[in-house]
N, C-alpha and C. Protein backbone atom coordinates (compact mmCIF):
# COMPACT_ATOMS: atom_id res chain seq x y z
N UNK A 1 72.72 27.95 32.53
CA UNK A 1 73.95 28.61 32.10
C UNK A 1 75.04 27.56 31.98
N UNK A 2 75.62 27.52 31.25
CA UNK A 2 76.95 27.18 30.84
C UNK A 2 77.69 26.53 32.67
N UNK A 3 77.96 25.25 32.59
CA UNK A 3 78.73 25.07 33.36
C UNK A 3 79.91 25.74 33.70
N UNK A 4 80.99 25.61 35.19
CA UNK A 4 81.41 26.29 35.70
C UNK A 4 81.52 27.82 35.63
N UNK A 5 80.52 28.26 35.24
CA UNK A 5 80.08 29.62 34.88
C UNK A 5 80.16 30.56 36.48
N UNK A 6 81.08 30.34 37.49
CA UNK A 6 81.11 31.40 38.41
C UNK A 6 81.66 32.82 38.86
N UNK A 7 82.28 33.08 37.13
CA UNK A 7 82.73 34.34 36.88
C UNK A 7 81.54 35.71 36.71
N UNK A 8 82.11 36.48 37.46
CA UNK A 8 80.85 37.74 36.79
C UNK A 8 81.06 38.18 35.45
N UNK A 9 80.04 38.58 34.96
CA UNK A 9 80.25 39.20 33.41
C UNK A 9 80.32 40.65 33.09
N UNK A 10 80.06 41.30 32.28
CA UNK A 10 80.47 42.80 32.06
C UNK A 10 79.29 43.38 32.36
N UNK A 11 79.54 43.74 34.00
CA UNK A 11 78.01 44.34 35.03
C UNK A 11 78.61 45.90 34.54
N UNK A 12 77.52 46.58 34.72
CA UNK A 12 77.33 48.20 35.26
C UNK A 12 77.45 48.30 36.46
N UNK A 13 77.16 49.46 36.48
CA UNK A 13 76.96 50.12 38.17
C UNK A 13 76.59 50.10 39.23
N UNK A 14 74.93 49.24 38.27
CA UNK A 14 74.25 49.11 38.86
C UNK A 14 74.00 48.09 39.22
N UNK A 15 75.11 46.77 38.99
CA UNK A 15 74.66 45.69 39.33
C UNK A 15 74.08 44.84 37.83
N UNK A 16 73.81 45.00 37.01
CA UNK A 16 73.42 44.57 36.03
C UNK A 16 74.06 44.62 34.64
N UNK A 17 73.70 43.59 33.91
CA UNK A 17 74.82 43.05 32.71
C UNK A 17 75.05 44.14 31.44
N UNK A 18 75.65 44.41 30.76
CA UNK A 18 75.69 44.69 29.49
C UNK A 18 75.86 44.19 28.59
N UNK A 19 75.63 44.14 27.16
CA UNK A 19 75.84 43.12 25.86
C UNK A 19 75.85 43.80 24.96
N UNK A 20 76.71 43.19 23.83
CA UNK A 20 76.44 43.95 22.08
C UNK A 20 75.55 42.71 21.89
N UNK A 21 74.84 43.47 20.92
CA UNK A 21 74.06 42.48 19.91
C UNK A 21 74.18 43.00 18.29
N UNK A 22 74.08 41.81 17.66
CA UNK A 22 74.39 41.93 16.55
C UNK A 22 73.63 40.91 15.15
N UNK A 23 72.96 41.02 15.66
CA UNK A 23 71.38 39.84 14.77
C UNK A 23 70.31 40.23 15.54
N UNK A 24 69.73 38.81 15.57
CA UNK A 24 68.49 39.07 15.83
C UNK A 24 67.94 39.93 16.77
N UNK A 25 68.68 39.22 17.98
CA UNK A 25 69.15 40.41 19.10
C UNK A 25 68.83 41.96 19.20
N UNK A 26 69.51 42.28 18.20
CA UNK A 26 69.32 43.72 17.38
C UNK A 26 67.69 44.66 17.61
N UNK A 27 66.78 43.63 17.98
CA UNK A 27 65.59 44.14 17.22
C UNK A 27 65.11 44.01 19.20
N UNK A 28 65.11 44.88 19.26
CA UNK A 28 63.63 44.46 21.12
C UNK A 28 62.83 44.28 21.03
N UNK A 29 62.13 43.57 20.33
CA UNK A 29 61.28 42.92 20.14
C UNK A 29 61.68 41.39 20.43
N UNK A 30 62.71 41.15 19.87
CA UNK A 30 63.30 39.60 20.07
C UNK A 30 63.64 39.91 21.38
N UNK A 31 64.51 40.76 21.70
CA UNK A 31 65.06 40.46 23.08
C UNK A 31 64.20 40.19 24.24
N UNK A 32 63.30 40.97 24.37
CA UNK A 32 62.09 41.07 25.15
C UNK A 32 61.35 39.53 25.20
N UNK A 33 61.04 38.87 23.50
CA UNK A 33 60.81 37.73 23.57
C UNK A 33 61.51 36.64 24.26
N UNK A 34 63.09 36.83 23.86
CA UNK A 34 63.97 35.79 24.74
C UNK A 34 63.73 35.55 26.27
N UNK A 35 63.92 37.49 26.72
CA UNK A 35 64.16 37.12 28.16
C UNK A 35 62.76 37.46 28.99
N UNK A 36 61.93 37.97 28.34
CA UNK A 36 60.51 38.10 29.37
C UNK A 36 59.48 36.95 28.48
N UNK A 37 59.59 36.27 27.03
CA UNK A 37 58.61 35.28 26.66
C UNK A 37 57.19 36.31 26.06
N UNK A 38 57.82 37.32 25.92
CA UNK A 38 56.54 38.43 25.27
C UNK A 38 57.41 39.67 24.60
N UNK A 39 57.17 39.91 23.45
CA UNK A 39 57.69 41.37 22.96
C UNK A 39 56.60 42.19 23.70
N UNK A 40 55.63 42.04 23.54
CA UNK A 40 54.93 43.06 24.89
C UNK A 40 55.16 43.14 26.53
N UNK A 41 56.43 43.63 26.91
CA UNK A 41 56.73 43.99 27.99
C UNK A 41 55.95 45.15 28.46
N UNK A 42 55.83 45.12 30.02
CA UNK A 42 55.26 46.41 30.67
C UNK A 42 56.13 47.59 30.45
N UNK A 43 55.58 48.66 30.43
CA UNK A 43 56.72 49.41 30.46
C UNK A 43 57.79 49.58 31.74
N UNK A 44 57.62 49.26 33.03
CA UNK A 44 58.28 49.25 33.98
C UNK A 44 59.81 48.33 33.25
N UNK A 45 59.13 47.19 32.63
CA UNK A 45 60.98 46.28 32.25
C UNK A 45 61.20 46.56 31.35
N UNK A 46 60.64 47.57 30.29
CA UNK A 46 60.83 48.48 28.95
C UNK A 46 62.21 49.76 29.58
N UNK A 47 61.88 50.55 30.37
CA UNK A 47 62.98 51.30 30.86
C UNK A 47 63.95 50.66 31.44
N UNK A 48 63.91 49.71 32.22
CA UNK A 48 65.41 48.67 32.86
C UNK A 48 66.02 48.44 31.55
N UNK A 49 66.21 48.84 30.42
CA UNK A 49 67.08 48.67 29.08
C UNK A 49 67.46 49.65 28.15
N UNK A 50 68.34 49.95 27.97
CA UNK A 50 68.76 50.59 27.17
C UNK A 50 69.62 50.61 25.69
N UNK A 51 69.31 50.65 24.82
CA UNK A 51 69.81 50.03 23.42
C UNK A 51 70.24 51.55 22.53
N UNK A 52 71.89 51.35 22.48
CA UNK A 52 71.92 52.13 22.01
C UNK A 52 73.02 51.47 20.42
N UNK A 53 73.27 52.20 19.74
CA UNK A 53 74.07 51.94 18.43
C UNK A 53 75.64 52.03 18.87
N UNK A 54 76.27 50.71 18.51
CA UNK A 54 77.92 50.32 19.12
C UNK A 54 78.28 49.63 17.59
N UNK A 55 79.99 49.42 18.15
CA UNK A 55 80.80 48.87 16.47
C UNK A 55 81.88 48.59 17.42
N UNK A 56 82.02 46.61 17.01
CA UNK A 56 82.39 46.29 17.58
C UNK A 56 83.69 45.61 16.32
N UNK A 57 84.95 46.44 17.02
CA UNK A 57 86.16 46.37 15.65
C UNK A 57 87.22 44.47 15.96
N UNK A 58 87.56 44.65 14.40
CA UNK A 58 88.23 43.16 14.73
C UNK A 58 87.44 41.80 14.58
N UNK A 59 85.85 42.47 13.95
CA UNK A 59 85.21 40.98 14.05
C UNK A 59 84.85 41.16 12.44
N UNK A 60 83.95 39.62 12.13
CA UNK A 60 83.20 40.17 10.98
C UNK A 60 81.91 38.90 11.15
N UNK A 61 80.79 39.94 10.58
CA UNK A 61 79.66 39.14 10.80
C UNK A 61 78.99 38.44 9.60
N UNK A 62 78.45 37.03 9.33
CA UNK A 62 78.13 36.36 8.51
C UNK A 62 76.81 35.71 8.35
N UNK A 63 76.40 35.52 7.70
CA UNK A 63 75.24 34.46 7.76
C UNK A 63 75.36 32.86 8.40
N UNK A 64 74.87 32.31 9.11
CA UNK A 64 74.90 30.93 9.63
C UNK A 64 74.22 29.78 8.73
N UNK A 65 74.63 29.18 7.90
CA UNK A 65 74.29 27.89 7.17
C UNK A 65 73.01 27.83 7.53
N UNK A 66 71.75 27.92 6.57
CA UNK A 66 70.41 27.53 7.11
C UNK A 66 69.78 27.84 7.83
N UNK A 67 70.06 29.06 8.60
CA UNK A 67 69.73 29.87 10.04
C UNK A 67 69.02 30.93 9.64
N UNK A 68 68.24 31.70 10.49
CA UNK A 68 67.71 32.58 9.98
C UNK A 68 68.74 33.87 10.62
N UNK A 69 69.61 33.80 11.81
CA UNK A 69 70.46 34.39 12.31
C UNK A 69 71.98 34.29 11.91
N UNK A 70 73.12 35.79 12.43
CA UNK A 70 74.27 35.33 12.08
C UNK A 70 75.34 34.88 13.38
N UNK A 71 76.43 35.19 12.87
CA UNK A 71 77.56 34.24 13.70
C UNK A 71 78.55 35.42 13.37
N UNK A 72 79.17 35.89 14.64
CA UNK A 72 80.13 36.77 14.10
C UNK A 72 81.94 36.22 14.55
N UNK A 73 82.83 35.95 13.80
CA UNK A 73 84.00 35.49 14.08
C UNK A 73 85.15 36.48 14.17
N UNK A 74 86.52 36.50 14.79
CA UNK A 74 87.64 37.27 14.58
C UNK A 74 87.79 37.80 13.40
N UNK A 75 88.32 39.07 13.13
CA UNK A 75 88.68 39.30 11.79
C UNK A 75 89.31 40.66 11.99
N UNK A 76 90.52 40.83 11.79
CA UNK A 76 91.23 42.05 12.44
C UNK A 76 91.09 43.21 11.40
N UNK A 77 90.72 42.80 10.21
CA UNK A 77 90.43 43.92 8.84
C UNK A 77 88.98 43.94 8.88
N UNK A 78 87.73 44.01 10.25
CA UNK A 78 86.32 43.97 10.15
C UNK A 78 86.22 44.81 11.27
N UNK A 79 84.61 44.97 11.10
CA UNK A 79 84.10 45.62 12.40
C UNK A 79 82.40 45.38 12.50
N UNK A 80 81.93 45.08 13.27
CA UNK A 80 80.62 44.64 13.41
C UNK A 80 79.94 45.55 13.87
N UNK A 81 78.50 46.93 13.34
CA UNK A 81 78.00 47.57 13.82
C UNK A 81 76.68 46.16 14.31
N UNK A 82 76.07 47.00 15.59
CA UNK A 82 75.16 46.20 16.42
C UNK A 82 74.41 47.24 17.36
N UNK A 83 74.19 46.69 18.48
CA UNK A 83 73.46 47.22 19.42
C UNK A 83 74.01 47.20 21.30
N UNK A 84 74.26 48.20 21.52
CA UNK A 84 74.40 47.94 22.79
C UNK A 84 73.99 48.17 23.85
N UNK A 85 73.28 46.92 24.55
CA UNK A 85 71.94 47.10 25.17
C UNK A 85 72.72 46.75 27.27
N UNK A 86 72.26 47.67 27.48
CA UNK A 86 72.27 47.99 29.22
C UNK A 86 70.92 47.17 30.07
N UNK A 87 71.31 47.21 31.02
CA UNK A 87 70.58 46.89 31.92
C UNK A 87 70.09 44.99 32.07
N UNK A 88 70.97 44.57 31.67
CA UNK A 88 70.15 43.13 31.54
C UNK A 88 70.74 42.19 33.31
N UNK A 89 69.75 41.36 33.26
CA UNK A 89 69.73 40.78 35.13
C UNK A 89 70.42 39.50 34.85
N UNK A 90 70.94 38.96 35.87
CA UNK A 90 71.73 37.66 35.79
C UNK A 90 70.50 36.70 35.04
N UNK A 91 69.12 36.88 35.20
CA UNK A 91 68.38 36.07 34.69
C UNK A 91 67.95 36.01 33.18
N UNK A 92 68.45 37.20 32.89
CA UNK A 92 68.70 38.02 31.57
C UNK A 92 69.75 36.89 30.53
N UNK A 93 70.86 37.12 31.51
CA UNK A 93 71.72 36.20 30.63
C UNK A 93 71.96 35.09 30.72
N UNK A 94 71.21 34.21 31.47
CA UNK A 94 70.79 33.07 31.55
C UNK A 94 70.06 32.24 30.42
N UNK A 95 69.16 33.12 30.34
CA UNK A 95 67.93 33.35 29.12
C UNK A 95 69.23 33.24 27.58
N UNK A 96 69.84 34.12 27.65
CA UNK A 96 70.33 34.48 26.29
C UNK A 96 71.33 33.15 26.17
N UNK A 97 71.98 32.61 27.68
CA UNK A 97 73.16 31.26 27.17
C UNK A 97 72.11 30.31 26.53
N UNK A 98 71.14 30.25 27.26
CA UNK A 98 70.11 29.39 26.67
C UNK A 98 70.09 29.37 24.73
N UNK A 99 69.20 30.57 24.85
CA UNK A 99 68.99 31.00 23.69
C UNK A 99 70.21 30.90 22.41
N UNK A 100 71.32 31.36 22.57
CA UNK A 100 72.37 31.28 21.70
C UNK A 100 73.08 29.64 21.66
N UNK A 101 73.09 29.00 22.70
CA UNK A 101 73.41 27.68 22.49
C UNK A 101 74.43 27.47 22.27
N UNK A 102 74.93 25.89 22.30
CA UNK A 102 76.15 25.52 21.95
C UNK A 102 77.41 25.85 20.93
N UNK A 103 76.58 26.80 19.88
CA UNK A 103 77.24 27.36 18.78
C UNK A 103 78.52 28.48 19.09
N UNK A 104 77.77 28.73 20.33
CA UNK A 104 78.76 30.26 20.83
C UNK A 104 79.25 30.21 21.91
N UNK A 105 80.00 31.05 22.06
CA UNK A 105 80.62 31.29 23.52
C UNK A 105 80.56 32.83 23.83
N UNK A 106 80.75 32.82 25.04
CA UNK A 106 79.92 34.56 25.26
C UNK A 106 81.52 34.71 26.10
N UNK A 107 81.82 35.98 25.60
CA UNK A 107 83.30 36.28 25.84
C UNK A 107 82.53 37.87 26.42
N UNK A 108 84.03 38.23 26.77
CA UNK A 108 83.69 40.00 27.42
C UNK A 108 85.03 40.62 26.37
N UNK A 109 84.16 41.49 25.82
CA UNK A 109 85.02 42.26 24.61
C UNK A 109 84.75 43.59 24.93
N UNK A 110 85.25 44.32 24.42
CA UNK A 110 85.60 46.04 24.27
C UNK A 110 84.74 46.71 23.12
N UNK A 111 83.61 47.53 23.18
CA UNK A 111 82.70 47.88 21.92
C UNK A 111 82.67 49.41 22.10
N UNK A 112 82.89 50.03 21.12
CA UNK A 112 82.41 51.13 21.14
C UNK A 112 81.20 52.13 20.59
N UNK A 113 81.03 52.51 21.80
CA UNK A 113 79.14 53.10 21.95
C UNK A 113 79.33 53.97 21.06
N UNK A 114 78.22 54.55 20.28
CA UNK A 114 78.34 55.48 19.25
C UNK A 114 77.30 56.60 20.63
N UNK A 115 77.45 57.71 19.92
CA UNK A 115 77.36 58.93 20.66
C UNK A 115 75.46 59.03 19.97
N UNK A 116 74.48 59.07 20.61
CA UNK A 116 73.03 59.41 20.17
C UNK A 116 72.89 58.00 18.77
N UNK A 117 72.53 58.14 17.98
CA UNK A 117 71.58 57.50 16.75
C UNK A 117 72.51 57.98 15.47
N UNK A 118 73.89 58.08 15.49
CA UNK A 118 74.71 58.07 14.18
C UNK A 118 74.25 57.23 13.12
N UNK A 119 74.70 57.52 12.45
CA UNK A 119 75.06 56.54 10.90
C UNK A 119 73.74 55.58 10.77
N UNK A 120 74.56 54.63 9.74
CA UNK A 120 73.56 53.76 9.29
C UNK A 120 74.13 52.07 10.02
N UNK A 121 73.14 51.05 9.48
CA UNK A 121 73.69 49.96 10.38
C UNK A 121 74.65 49.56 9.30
N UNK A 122 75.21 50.13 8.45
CA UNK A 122 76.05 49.54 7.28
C UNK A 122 77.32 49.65 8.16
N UNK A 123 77.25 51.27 8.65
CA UNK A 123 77.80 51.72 9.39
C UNK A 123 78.69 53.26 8.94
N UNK A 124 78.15 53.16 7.86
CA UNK A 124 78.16 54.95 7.24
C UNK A 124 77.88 55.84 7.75
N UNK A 125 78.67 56.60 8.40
CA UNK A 125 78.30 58.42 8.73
C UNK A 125 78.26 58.06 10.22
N UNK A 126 79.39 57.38 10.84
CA UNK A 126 79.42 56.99 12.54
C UNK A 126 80.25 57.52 13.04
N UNK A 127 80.00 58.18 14.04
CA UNK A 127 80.66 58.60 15.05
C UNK A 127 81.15 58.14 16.21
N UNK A 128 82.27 57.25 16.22
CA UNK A 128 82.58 56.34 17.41
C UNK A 128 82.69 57.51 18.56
N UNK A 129 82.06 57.00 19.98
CA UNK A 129 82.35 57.17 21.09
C UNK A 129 82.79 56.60 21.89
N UNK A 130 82.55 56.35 23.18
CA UNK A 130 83.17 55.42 24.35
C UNK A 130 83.50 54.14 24.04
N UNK A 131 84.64 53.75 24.40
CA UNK A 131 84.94 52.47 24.63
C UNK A 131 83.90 51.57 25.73
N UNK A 132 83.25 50.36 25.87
CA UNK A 132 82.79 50.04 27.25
C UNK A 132 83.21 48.64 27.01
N UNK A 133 83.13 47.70 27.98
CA UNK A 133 82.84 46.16 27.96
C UNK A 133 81.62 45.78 27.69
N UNK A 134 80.94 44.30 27.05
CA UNK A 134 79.83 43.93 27.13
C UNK A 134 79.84 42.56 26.81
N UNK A 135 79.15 41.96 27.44
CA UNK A 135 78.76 40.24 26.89
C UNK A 135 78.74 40.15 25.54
N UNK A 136 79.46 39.29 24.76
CA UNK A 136 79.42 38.92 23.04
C UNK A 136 78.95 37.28 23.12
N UNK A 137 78.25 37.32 22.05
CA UNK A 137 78.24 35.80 21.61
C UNK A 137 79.00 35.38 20.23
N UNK A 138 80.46 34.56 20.36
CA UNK A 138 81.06 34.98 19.39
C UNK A 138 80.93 33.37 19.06
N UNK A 139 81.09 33.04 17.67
CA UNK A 139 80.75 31.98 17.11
C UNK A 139 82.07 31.17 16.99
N UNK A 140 81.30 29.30 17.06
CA UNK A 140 82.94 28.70 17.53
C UNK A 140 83.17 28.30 15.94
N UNK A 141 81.85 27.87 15.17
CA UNK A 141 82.54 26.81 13.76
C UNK A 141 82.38 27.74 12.62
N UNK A 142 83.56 28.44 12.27
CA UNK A 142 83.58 29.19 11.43
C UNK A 142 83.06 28.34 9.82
N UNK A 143 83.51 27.18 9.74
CA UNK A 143 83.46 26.80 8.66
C UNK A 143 81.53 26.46 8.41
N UNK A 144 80.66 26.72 9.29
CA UNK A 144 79.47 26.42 9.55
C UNK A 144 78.78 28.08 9.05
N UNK A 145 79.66 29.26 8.35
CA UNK A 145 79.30 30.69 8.22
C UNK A 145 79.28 30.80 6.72
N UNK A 146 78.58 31.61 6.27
CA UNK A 146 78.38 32.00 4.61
C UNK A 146 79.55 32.83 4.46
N UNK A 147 80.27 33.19 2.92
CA UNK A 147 80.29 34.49 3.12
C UNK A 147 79.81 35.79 3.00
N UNK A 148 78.38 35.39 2.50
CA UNK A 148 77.76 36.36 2.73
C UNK A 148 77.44 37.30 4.41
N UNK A 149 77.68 38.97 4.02
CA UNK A 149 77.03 39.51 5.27
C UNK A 149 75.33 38.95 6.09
N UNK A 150 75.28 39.20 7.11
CA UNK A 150 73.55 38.86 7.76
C UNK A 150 73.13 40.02 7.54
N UNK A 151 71.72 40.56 6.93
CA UNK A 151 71.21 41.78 6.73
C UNK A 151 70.04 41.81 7.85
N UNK A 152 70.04 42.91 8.47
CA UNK A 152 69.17 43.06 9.59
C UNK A 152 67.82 43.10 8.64
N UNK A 153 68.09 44.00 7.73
CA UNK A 153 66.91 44.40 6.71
C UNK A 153 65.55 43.36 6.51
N UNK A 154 66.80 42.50 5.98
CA UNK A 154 66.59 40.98 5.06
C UNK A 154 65.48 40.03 6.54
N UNK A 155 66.20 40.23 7.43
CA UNK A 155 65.17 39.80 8.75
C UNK A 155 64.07 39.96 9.16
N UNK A 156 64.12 41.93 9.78
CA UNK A 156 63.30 42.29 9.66
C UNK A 156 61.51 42.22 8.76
N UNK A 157 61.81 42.09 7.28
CA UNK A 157 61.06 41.99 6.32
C UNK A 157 60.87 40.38 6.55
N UNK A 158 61.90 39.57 6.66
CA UNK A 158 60.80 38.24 5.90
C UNK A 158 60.73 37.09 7.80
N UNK A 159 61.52 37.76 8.33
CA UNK A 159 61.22 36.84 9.27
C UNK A 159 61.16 36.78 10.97
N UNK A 160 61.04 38.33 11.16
CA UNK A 160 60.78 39.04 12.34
C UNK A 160 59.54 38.55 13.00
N UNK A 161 58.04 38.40 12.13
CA UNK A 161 56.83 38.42 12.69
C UNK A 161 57.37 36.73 13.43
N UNK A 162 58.05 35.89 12.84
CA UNK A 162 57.66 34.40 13.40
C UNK A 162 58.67 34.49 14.47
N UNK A 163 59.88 35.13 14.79
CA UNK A 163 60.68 35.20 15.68
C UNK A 163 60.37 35.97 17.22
N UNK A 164 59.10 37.00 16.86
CA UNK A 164 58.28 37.37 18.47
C UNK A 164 57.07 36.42 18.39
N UNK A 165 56.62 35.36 17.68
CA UNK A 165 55.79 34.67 18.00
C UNK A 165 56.27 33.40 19.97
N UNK A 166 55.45 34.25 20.74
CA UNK A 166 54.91 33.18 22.09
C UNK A 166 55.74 32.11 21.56
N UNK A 167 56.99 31.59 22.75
CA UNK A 167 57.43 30.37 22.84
C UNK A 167 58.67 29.92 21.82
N UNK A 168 58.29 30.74 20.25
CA UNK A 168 59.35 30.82 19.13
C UNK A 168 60.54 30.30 19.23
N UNK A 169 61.00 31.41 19.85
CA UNK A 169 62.51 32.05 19.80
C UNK A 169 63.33 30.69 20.88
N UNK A 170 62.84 29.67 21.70
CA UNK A 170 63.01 28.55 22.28
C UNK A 170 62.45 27.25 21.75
N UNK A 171 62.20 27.13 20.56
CA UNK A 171 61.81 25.93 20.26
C UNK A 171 62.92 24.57 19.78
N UNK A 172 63.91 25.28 19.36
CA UNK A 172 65.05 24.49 19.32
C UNK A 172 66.20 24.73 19.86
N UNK A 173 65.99 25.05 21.04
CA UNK A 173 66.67 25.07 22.01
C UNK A 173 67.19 23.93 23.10
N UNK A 174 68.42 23.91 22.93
CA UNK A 174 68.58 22.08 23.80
C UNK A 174 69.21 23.15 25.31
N UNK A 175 68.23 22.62 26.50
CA UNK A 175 68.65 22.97 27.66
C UNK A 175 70.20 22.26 28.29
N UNK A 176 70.80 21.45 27.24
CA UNK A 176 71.72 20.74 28.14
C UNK A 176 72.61 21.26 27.43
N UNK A 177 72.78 22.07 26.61
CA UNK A 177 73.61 23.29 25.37
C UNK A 177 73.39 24.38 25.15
N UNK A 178 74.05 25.30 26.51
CA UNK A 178 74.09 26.53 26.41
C UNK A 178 75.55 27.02 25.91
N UNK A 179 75.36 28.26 25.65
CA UNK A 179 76.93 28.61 25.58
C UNK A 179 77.87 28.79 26.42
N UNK A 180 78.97 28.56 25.74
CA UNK A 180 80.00 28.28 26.56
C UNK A 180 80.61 29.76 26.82
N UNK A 181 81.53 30.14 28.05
CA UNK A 181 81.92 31.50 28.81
C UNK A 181 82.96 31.49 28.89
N UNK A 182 84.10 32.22 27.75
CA UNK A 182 85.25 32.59 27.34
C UNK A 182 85.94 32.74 28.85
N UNK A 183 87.15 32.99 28.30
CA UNK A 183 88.08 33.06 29.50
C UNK A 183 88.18 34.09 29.89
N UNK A 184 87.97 35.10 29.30
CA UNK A 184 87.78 36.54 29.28
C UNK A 184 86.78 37.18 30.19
N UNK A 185 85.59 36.23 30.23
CA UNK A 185 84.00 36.73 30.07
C UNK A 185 84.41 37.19 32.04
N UNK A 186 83.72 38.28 32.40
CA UNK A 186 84.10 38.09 33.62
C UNK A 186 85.23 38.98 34.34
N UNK A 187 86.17 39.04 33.67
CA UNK A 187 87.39 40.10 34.19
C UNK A 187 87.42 41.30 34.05
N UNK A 188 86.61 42.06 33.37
CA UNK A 188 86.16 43.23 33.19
C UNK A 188 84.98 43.94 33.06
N UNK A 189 84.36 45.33 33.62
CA UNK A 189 83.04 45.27 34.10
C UNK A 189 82.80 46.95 32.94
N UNK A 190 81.94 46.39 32.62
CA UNK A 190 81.19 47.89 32.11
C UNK A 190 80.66 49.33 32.44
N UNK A 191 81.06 49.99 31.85
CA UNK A 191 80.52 51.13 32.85
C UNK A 191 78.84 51.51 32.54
N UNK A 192 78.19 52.34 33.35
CA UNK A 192 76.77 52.35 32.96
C UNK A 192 76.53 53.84 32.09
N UNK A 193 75.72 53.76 31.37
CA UNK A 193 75.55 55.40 30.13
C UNK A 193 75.24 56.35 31.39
């Protein structure tokens, strides 16, 4: 993790983290790969998670130069639909500073949970609900972003199967460049669904 990292992050109730996701992330299949090294989890660490549909306002999300993932930056006329996933363990997000890398910094932002399986991921026909906190990975070099949107779609289809491939999702991963932990990250705690 990210040096001087001795702030807590946006825990539940229960002791455990919350996060939006908003790429690859998106899919549990990746996540599962990141933090257990198998999209085939048991089902016992299949229920410790919960992923539900959130829109996270004030940002906007882009494609990353050459990446197969995006980068989402400030943008007060945007809003980023994603995923907002419960239950993750300090070892959880350990895994993910890893994983996201030097590119980002993981801040604690304000997302709001959509109520059941609304809309679309465009974000058509949504029904905002609760406000909560959750871990973000928000991107530092804007000028390093397309302007094109990231299409989950566009992923899914051409490049999902190589991203749960054993070991993948860490191959260019520099252990001495994790992300960095906003000033924010930490001062406010999530509530649990």
């Amino acid at each position: 993790m990210a040096s001087g990292n001795s702030r807590k992050s946006a825990n539940s109730d229960e002791g455990t983290y919350c996060a939006f996701f908003y790429g690859t992330l998106m899919v549990p299949d990746v996540f599962y790969s990141v933090c257990y090294g198998t999209k085939n989890v048991p089902e016992a660490i299949a229920k410790l998670h919960t992923f539900q549909s959130a829109i996270l306002p004030g940002y906007c999300r882009r494609r990353v130069k050459d990446a197969d993932y995006p980068g989402i930056v400030a943008d007060k006329d945007h809003e980023v639909v994603g995923i907002y996933a419960t239950g993750l363990t300090k070892a959880n997000i350990q895994k993910l500073d890893y994983f996201e890398g030097g590119q980002y910094e993981r801040r604690t932002l304000t997302v709001k949970v959509l109520p059941g399986q609304s809309g679309d991921l465009k974000g058509q026909g949504m029904v905002e609900g609760s406000e909560r906190k959750a871990e973000v990975y928000v991107f530092l070099d804007k000028r390093e972003l397309e302007e094109k949107e990231w299409s989950l779609e566009d992923f899914r289809r051409d490049k999902l199967r190589f991203w749960t491939r054993a070991g993948y999702v860490f191959e260019d991963c520099d252990p001495n460049d994790t992300a960095a932990v906003g000033a924010e990250a930490g001062e406010s705690y999530a509530q649990a669904d």
